[in-house]
Protein backbone atom coordinates (compact mmCIF):
# COMPACT_ATOMS: atom_id res chain seq x y z
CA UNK A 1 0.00 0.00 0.00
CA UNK A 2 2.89 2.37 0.77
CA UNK A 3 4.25 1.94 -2.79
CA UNK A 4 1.11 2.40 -4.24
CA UNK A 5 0.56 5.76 -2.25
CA UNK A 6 3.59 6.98 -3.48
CA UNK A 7 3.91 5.73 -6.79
CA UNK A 8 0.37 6.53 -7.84
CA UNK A 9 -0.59 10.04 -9.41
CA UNK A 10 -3.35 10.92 -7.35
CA UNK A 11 -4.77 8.98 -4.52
CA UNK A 12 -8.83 9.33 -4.05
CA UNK A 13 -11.19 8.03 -1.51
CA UNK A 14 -15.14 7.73 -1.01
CA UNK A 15 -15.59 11.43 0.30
CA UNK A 16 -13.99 14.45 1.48
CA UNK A 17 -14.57 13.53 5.04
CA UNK A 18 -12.48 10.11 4.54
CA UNK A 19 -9.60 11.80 2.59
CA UNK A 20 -9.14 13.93 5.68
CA UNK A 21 -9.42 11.37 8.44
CA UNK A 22 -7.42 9.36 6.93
CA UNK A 23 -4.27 11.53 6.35
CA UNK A 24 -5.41 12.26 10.28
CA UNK A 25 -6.33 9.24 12.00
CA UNK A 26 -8.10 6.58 10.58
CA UNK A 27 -5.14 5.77 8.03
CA UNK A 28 -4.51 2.43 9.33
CA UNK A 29 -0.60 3.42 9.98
CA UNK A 30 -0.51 5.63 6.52
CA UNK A 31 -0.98 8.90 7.85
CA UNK A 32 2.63 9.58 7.69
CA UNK A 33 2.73 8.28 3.76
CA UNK A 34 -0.60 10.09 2.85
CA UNK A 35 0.11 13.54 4.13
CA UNK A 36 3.67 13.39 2.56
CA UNK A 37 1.36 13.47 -0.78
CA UNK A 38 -1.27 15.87 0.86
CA UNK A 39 -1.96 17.65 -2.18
CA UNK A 40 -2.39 14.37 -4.13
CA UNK A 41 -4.87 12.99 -1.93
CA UNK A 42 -9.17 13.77 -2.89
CA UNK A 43 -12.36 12.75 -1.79
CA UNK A 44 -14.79 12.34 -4.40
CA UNK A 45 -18.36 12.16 -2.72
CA UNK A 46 -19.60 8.47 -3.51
CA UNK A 47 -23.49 8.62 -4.65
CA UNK A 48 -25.88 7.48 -6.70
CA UNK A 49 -26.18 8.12 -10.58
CA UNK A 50 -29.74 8.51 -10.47
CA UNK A 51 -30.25 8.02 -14.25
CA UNK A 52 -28.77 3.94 -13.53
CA UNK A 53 -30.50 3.56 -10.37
CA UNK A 54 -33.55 5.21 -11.68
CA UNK A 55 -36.81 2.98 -10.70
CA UNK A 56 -38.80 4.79 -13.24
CA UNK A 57 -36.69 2.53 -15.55
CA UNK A 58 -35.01 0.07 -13.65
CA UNK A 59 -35.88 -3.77 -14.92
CA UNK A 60 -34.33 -4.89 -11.82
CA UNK A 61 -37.15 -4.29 -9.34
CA UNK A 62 -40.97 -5.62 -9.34
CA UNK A 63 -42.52 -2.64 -10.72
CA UNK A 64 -41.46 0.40 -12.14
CA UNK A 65 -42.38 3.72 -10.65
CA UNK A 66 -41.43 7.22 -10.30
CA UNK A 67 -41.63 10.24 -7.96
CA UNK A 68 -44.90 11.23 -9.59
CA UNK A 69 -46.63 7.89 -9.28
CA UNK A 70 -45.74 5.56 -6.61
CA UNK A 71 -48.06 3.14 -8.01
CA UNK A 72 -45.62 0.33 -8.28
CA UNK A 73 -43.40 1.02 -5.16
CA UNK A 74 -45.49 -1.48 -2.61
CA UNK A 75 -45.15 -4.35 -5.17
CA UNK A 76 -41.64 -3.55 -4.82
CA UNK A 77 -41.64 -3.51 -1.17
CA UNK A 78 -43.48 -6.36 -0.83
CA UNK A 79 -40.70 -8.09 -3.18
CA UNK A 80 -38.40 -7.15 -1.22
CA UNK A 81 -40.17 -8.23 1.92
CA UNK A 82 -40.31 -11.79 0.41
CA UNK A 83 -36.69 -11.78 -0.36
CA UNK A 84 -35.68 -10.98 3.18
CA UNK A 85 -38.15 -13.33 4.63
CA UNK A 86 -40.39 -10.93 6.29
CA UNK A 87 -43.98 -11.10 6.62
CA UNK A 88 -45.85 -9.06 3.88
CA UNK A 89 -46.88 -5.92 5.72
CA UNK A 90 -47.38 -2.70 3.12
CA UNK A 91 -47.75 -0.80 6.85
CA UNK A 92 -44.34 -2.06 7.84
CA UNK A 93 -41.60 0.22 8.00
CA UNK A 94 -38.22 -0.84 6.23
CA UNK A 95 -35.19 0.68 6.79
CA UNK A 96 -33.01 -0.09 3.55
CA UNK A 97 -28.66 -0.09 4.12
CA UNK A 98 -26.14 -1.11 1.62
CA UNK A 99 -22.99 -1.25 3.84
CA UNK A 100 -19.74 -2.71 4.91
CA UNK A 101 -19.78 -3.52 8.41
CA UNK A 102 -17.30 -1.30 9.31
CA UNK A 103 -17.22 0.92 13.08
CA UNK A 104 -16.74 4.09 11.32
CA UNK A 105 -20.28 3.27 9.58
CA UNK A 106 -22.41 4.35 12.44
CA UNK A 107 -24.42 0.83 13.14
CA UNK A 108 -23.33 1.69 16.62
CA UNK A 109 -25.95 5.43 16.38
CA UNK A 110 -28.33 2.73 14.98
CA UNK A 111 -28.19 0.46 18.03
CA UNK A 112 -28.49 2.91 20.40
CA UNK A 113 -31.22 4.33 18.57
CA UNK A 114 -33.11 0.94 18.41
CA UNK A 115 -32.41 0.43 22.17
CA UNK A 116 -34.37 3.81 22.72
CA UNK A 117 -37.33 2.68 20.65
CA UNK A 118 -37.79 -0.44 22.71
CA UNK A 119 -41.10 0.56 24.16
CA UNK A 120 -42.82 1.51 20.78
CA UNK A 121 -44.66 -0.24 19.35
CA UNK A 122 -42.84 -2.22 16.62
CA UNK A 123 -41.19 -4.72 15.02
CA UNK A 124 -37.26 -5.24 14.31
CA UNK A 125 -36.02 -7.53 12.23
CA UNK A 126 -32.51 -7.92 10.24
CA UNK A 127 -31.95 -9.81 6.79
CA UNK A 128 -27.83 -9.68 6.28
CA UNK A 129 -26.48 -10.84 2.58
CA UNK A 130 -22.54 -11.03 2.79
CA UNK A 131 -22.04 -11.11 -1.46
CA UNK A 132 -22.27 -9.04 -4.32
CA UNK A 133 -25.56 -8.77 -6.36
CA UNK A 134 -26.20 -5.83 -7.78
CA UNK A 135 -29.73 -6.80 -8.69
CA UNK A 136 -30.92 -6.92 -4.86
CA UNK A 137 -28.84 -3.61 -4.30
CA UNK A 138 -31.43 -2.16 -6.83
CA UNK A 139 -33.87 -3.46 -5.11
CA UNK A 140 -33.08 -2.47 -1.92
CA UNK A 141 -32.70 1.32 -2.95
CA UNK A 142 -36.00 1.46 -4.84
CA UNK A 143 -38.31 -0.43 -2.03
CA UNK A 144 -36.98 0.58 1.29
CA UNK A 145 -39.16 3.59 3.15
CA UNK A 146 -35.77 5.16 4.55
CA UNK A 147 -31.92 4.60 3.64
CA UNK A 148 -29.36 4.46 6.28
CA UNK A 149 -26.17 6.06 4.28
């Protein structure tokens, strides 16, 4: 990795926020190395390209829909649902994530946050997938209710 830091041209990382932390702290013993190329080091915000993850067009997901009708959306949820092995509740909130499991992530906020909900009056249940497929990351960004970035 050192090489590579110092060979390479440029060196850029998932946002502005990580390109500073880790030149500061969170360089897993490359601060030194990274901040010797300071000005070669950029965060490029990671996103979405909304015209490829678009569910007005997406073939991906159940049903198509877009931000003027949500027609198709609780198909989609309900897809998803199925895929994760949850009962088939349209009323059901889903909290979609698309994640490495990784402290710096936050689960910990989420946790805590969960913890503080225990008296409400819900549900909580976790479906994990550990591989790549692209086709139920689609999925999960068009049919959750809210996104956990």
């Amino acid at each position: 990795m050192k090489c590579a830091i110092k060979l390479s041209d440029a060196v850029s990382t998932v946002s502005h926020t990580y390109a500073k932390e880790i030149k500061e702290f969170n360089g897993r013993g490359m601060e030194s190395v990274l901040n010797s190329r300071q000005d070669d080091v950029y965060g490029i915000l990671n996103g979405i390209d909304y015209d490829y993850w678009n569910p007005s067009t997406d073939k991906n997901i159940k049903e198509n829909y877009s931000k003027d009708s949500l027609q198709g959306k609780a198909l989609c949820k309900a897809d998803l649902q199925k895929i994760c092995g949850f009962e088939i509740k349209k009323d059901a909130y889903m909290l979609g994530c698309l994640s490495r499991l990784d402290e710096q992530k936050g689960f910990d906020i989420i946790i805590d946050a969960f913890y503080k909900l225990t008296n409400a009056d819900m549900q909580f249940k976790v479906a994990a997938f550990f591989d790549y497929n692209e086709s139920l990351a689609r999925k999960i960004y068009a049919d959750y209710d809210a996104f956990k970035i």
